[in-house]
C-alpha atoms as a PDB file:
ATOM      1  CA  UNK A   1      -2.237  19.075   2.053  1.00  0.00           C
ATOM      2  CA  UNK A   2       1.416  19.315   0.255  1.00  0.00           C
ATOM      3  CA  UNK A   3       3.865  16.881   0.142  1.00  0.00           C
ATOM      4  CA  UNK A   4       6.281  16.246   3.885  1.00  0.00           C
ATOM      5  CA  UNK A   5       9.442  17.738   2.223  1.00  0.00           C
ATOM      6  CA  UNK A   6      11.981  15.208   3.255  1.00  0.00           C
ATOM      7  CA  UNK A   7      14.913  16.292   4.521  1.00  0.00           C
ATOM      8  CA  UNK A   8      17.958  13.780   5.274  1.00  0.00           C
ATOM      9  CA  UNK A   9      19.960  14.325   8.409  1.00  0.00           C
ATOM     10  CA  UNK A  10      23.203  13.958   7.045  1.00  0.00           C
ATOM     11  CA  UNK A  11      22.581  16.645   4.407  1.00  0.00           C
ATOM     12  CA  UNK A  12      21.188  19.043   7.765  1.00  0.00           C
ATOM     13  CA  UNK A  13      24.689  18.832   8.996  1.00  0.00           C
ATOM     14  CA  UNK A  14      26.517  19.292   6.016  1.00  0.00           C
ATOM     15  CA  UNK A  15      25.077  22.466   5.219  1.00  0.00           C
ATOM     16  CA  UNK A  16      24.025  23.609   8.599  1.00  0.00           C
ATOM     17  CA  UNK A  17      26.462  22.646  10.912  1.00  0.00           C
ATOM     18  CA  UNK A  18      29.346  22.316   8.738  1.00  0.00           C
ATOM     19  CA  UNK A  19      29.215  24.631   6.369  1.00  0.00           C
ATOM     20  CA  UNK A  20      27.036  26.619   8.273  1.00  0.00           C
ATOM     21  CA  UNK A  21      24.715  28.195   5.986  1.00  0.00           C
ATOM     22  CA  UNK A  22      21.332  29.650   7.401  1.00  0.00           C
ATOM     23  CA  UNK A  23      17.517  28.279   7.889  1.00  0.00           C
ATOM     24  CA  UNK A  24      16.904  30.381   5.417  1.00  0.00           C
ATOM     25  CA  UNK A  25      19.706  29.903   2.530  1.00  0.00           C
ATOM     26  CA  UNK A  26      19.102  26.246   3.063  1.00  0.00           C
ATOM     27  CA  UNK A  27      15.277  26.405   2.791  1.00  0.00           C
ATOM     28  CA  UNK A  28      15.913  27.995  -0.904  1.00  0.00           C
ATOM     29  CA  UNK A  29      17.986  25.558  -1.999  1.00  0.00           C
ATOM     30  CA  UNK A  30      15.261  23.056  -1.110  1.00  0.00           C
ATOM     31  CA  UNK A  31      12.238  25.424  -2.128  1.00  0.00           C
ATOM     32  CA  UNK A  32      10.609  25.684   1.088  1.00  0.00           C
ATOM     33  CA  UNK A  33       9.887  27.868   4.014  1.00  0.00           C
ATOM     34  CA  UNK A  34      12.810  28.114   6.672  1.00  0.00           C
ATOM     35  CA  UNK A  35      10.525  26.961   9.373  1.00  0.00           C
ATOM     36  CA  UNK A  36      10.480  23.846   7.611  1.00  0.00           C
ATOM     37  CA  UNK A  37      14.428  23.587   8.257  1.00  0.00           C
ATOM     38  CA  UNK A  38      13.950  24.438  11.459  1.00  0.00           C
ATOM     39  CA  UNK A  39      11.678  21.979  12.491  1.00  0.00           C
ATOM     40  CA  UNK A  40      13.882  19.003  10.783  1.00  0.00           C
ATOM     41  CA  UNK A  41      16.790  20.510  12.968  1.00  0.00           C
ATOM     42  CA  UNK A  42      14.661  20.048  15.832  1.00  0.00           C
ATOM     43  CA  UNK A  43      13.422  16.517  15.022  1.00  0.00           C
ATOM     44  CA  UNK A  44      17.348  15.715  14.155  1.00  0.00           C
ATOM     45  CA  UNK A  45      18.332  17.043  17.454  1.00  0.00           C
ATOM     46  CA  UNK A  46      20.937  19.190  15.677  1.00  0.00           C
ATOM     47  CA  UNK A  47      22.219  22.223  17.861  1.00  0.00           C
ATOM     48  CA  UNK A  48      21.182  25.449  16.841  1.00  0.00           C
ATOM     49  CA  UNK A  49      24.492  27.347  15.434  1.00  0.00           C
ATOM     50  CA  UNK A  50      23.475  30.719  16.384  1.00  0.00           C
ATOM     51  CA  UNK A  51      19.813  31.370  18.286  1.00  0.00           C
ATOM     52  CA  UNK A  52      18.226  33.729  16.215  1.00  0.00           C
ATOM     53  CA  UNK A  53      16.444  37.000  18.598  1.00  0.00           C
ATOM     54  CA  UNK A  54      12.896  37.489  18.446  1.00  0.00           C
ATOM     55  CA  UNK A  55      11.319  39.049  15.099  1.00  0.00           C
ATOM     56  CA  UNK A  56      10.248  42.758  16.228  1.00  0.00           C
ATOM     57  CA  UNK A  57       7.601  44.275  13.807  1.00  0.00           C
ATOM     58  CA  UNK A  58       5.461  47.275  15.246  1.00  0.00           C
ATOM     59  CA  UNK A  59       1.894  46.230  14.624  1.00  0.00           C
ATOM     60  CA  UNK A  60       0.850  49.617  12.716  1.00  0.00           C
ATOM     61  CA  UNK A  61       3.338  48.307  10.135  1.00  0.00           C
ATOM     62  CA  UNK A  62       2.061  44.863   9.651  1.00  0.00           C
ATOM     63  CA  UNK A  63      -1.441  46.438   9.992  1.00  0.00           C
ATOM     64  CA  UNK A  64      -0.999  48.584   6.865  1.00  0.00           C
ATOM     65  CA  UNK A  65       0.372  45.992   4.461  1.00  0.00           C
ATOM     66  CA  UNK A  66      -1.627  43.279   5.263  1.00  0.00           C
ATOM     67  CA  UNK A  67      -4.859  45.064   6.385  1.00  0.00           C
ATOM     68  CA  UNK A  68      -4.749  48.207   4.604  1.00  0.00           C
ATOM     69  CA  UNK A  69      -2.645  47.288   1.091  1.00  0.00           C
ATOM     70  CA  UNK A  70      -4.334  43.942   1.321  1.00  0.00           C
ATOM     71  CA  UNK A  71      -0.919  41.956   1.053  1.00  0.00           C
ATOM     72  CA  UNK A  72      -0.276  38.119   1.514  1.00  0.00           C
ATOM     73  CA  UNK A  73       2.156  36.972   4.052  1.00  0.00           C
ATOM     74  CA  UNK A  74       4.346  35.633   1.424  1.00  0.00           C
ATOM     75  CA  UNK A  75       4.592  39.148  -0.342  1.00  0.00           C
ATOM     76  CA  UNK A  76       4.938  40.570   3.462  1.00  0.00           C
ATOM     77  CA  UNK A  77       7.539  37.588   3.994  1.00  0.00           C
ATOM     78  CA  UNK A  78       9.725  39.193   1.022  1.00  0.00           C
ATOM     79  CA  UNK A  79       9.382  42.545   2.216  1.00  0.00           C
ATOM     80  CA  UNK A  80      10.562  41.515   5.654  1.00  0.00           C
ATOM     81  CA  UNK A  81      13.014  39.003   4.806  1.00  0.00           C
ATOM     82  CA  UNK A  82      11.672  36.771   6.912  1.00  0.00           C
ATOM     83  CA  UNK A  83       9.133  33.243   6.047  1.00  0.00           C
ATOM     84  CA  UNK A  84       5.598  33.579   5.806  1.00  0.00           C
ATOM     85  CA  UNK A  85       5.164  31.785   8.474  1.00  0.00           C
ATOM     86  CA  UNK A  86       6.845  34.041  10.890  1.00  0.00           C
ATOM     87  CA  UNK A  87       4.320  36.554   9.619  1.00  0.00           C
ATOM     88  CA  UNK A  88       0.725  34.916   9.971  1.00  0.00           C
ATOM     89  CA  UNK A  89       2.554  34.149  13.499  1.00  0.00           C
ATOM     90  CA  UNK A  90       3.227  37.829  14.403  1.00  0.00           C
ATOM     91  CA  UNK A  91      -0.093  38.431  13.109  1.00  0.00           C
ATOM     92  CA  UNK A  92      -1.667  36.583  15.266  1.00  0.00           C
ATOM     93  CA  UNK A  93       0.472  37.194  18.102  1.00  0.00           C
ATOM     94  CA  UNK A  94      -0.207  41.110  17.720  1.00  0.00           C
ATOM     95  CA  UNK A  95      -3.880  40.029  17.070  1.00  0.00           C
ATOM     96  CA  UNK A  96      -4.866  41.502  13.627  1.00  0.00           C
ATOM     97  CA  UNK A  97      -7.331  39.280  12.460  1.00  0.00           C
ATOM     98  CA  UNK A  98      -6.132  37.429   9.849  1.00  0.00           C
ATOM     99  CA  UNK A  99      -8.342  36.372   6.512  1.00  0.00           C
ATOM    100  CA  UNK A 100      -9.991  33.040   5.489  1.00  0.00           C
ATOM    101  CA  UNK A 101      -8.001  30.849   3.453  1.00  0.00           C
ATOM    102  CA  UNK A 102      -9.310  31.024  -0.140  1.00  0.00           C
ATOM    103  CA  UNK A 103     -10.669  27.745  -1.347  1.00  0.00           C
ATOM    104  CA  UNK A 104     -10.336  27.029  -5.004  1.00  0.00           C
ATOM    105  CA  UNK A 105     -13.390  26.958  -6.689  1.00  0.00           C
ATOM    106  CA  UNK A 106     -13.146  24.987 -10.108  1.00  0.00           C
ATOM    107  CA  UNK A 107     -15.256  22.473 -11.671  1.00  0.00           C
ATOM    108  CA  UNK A 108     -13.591  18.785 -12.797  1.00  0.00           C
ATOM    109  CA  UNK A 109     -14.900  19.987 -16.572  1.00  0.00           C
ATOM    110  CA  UNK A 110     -12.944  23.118 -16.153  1.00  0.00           C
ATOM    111  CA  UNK A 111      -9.979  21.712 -14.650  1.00  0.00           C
ATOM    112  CA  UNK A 112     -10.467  18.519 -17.054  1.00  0.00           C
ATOM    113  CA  UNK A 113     -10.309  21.320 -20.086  1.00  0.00           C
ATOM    114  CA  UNK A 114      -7.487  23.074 -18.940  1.00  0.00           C
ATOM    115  CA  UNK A 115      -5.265  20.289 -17.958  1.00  0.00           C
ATOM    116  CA  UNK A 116      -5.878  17.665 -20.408  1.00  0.00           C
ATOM    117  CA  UNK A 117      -7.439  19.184 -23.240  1.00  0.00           C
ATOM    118  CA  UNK A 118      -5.097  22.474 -23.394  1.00  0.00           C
ATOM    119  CA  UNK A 119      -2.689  20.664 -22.231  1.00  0.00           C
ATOM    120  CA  UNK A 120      -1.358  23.605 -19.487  1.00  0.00           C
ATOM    121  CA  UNK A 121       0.883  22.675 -16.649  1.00  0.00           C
ATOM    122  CA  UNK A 122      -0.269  23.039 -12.417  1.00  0.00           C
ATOM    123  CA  UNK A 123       1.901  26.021 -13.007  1.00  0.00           C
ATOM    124  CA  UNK A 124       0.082  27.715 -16.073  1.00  0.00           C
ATOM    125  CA  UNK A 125      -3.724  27.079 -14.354  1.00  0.00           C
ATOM    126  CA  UNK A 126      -1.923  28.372 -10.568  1.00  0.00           C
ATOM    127  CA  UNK A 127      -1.226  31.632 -12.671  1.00  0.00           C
ATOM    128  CA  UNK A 128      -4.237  31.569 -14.591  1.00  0.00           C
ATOM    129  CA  UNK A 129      -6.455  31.245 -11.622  1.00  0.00           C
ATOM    130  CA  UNK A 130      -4.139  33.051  -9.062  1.00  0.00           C
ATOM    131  CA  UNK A 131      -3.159  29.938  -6.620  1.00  0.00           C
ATOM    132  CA  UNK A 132      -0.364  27.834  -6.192  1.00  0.00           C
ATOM    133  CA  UNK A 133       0.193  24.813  -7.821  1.00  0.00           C
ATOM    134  CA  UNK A 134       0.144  22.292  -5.728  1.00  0.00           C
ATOM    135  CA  UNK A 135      -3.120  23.651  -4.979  1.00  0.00           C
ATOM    136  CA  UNK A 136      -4.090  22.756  -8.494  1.00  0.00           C
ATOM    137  CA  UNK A 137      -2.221  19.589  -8.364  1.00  0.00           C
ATOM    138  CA  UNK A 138      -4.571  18.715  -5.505  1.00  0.00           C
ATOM    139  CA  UNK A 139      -7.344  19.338  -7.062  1.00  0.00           C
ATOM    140  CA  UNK A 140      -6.986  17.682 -10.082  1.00  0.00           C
ATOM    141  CA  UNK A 141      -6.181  14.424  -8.150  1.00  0.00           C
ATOM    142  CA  UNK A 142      -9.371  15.175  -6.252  1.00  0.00           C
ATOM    143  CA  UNK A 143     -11.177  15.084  -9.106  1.00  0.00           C
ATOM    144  CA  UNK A 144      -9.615  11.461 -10.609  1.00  0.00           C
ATOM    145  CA  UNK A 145      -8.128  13.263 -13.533  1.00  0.00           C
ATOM    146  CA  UNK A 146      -5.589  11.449 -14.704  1.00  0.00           C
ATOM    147  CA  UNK A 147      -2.012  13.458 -14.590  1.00  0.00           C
ATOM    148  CA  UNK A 148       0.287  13.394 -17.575  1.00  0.00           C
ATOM    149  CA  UNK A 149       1.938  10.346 -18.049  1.00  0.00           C
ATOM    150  CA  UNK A 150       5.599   9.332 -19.756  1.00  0.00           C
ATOM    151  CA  UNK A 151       5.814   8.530 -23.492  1.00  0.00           C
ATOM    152  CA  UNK A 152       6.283   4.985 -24.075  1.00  0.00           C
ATOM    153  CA  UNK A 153      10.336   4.639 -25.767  1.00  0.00           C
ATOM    154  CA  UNK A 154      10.867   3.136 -28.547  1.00  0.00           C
ATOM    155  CA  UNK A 155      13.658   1.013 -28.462  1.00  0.00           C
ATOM    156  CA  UNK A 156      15.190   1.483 -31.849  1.00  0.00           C
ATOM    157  CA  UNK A 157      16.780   4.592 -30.514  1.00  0.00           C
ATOM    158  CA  UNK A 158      20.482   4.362 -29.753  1.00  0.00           C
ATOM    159  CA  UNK A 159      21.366   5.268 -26.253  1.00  0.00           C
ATOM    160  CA  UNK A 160      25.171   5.640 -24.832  1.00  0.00           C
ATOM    161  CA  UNK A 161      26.147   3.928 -21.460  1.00  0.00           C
ATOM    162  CA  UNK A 162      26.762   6.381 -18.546  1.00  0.00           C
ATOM    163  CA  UNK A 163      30.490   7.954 -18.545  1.00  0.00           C
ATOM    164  CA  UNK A 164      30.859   7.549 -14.898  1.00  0.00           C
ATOM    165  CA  UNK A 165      32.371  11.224 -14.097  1.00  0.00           C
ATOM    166  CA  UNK A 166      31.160  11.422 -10.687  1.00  0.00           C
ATOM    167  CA  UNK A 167      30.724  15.372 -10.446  1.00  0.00           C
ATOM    168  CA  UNK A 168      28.411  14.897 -13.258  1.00  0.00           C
ATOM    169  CA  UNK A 169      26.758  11.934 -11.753  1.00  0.00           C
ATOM    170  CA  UNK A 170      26.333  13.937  -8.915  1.00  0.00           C
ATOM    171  CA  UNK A 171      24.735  16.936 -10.763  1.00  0.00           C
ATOM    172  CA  UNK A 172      22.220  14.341 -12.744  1.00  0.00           C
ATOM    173  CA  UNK A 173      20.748  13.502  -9.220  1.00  0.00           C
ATOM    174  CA  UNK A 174      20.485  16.684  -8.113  1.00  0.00           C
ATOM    175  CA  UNK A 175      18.761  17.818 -11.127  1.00  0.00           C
ATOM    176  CA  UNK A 176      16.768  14.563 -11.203  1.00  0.00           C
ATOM    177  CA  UNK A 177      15.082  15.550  -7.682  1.00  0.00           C
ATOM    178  CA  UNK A 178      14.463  18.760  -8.884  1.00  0.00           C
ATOM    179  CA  UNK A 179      12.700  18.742 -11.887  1.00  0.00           C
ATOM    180  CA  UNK A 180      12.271  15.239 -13.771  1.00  0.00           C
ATOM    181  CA  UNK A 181      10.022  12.417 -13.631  1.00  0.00           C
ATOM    182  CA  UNK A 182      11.693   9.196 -14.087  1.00  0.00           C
ATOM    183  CA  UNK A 183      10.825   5.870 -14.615  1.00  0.00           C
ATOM    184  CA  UNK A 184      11.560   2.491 -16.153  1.00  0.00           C
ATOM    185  CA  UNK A 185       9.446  -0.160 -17.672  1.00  0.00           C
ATOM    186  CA  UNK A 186      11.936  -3.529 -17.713  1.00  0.00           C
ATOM    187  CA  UNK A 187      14.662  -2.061 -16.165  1.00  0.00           C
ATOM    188  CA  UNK A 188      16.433  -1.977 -19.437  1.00  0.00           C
ATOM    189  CA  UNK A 189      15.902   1.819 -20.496  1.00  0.00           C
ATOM    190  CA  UNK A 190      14.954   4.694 -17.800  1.00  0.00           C
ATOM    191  CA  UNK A 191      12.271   7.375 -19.181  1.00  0.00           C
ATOM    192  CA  UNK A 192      12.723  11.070 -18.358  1.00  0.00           C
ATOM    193  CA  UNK A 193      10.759  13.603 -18.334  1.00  0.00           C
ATOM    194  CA  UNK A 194      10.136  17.176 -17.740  1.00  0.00           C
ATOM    195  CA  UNK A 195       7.491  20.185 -18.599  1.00  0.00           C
ATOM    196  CA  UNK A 196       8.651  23.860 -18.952  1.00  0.00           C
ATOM    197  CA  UNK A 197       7.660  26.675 -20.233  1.00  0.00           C
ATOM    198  CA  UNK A 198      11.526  27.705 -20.496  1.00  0.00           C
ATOM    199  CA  UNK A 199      13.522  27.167 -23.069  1.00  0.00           C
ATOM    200  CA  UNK A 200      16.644  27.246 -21.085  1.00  0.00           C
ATOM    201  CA  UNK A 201      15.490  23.864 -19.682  1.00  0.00           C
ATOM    202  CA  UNK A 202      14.968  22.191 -23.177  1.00  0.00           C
ATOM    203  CA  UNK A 203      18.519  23.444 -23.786  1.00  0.00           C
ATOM    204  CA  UNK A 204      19.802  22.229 -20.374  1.00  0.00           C
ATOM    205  CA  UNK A 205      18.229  18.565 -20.754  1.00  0.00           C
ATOM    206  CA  UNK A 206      19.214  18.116 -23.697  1.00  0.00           C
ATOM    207  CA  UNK A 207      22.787  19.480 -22.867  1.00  0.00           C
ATOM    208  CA  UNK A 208      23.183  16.651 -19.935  1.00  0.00           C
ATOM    209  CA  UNK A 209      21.413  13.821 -20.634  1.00  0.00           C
ATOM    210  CA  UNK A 210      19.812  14.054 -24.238  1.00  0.00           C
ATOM    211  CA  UNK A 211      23.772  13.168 -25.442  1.00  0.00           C
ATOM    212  CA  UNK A 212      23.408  10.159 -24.206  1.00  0.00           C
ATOM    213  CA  UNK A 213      19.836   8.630 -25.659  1.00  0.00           C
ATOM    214  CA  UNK A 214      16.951   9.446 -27.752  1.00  0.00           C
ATOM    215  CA  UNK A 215      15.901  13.154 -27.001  1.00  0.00           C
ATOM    216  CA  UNK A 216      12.516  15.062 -27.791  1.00  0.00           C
ATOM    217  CA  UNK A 217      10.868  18.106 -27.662  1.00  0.00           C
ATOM    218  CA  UNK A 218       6.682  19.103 -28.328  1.00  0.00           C
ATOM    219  CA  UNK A 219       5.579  22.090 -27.905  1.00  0.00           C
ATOM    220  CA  UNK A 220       1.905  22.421 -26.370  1.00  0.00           C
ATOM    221  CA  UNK A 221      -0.264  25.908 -26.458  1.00  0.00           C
ATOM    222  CA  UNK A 222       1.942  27.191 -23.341  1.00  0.00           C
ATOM    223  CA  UNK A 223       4.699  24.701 -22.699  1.00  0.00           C
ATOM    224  CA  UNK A 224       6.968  22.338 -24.102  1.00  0.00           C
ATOM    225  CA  UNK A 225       7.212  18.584 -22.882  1.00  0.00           C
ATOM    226  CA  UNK A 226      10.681  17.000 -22.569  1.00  0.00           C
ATOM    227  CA  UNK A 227      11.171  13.386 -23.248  1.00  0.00           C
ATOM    228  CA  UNK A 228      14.681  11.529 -23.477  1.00  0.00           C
ATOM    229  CA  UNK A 229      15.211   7.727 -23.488  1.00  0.00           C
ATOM    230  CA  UNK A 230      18.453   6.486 -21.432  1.00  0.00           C
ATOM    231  CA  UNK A 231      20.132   2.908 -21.319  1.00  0.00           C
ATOM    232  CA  UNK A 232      20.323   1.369 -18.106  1.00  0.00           C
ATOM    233  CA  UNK A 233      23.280   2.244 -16.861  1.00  0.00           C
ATOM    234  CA  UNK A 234      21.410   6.058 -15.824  1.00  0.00           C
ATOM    235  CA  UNK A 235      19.400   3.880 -13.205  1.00  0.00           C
ATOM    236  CA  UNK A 236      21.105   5.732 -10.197  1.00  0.00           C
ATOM    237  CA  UNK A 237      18.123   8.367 -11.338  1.00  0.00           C
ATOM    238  CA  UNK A 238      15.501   6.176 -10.227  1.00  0.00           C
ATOM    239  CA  UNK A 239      15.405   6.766  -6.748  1.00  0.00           C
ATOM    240  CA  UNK A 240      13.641  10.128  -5.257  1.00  0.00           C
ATOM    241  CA  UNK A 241      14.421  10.674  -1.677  1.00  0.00           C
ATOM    242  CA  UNK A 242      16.501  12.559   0.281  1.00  0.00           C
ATOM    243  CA  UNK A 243      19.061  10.128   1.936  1.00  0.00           C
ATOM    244  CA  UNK A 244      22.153  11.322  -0.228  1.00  0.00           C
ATOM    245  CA  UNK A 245      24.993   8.600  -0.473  1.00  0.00           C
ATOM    246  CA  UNK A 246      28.286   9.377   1.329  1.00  0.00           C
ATOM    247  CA  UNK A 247      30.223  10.012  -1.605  1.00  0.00           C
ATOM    248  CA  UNK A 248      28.448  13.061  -2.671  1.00  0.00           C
ATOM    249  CA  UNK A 249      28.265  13.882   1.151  1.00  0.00           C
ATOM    250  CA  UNK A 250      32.281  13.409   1.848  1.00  0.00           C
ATOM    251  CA  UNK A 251      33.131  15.784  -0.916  1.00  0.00           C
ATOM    252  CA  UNK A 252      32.437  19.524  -1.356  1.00  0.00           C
ATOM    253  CA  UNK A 253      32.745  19.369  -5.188  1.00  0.00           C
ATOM    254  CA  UNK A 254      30.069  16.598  -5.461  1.00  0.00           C
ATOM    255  CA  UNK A 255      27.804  17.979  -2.548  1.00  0.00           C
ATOM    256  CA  UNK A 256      27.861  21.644  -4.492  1.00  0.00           C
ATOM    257  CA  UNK A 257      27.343  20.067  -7.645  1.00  0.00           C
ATOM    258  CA  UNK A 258      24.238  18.135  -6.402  1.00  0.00           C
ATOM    259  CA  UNK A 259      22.646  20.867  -5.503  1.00  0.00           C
ATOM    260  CA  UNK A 260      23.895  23.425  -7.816  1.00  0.00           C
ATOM    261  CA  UNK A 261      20.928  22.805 -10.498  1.00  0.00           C
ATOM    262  CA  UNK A 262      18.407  24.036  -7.351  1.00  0.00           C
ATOM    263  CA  UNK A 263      19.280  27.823  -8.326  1.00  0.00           C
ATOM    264  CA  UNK A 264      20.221  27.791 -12.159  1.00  0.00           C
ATOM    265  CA  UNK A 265      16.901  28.387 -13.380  1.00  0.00           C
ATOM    266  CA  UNK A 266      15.382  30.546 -10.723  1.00  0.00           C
END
């Protein structure tokens, strides 16, 4: 089962009923399917802007890419423009028998191999054997492998307090959510980290936040592992979760910037 993408309310309103931006422009900014959107607007009790009319596919289309060019709903979805779940929906509604989710088949030596002795990310295996990660990520916490844990710091490093521009701040979080792991030991240095296989992101990391501590790069067979080392006045990073404070919610400029590292890299 994946993770409940959480969803505040207050950020549902911003973007949905104040800025008014779609299910399904909201849903990629948060890397999910628009039905998930639509069911937190339901459980918020926030008014739909605009109803939207009933999806209207003639069956002999659906039929031939998903039955006769053997595509997935989530190729179908692009096609379509619509989610993916909107499609196994109309497939069922139209009644074109829909096929058995694949199970991955790996063994914990295999997966054991893969992940900790080649060192390749959920992503890399996903590709490799053709599922999604968090698929893969499943399965390796199935099996009690251990996932990748953060360097120990040394201390000896010099690290630079926090500037406090609040834009910034605001971006850090965003991008924090995103695509780091953080963590502290004693509260007095926070431990980031991040695995790509882009080297944009090594240049991006290190661009806003490896000024400010220790920063280091190792390169694996098929990725590169991203540490940096940050004094303790970055421990606004520590929280994950979705209830945004009100300044970055008051103000456009802030709000935008939080979410503006969502798309950079896509």
């Amino acid at each position: 089962m994946s993770k409940r993408i959480e969803i505040s309310r207050q950020i549902l309103v911003k973007m949905y009923s104040k800025n008014k931006l779609s299910t399904y422009k909201i849903a990629k900014r948060f890397d999910c399917d628009p039905t998930v959107i639509q069911k937190r607007l339901r459980e918020y009790n926030i008014d739909v802007n605009n109803p939207k009319e009933k999806i209207n596919i003639p069956k002999e289309k659906l039929y031939c890419l998903y039955i006769e060019r053997g595509l997935s709903t989530q190729k179908i979805s692009k096609i379509m423009n619509i989610s993916s779940s909107s499609v196994y929906y109309k497939l069922k509604e139209l009644g074109i028998r829909t096929r058995k989710k694949r199970k991955l088949k790996i063994g914990k030596a295999e997966l054991k191999e893969l992940y900790v002795n080649k060192r390749l990310s959920c992503s890399k295996i996903a590709e490799r054997l053709k599922f999604d990660k968090i698929t893969v990520f499943n399965k390796i916490r199935s099996y009690g492998i251990k996932t990748r844990d953060l360097s120990l710091a040394n201390t000896i490093y010099p690290k630079n307090n926090f500037d406090g521009n609040k834009k910034h701040k605001a971006y850090m979080i965003g991008f924090r959510l995103g695509d780091l792991n953080v963590r502290t030991n004693s509260g007095e240095t926070i431990f980031i980290k991040s695995n790509t296989t882009k080297k944009e992101q090594i240049d991006l990391i290190k661009q806003i936040y490896g000024r400010y501590g220790h920063f280091k790069v190792s390169q694996g067979k098929n990725d590169y592992c991203i540490w940096c080392n940050l004094d303790k006045s970055f421990s606004f990073l520590l929280p994950k979760e979705d209830n945004i404070e009100e300044w970055i919610l008051n103000e456009d400029n802030y709000f935008f910037s939080f979410l503006a590292q969502k798309n950079q890299l896509k």
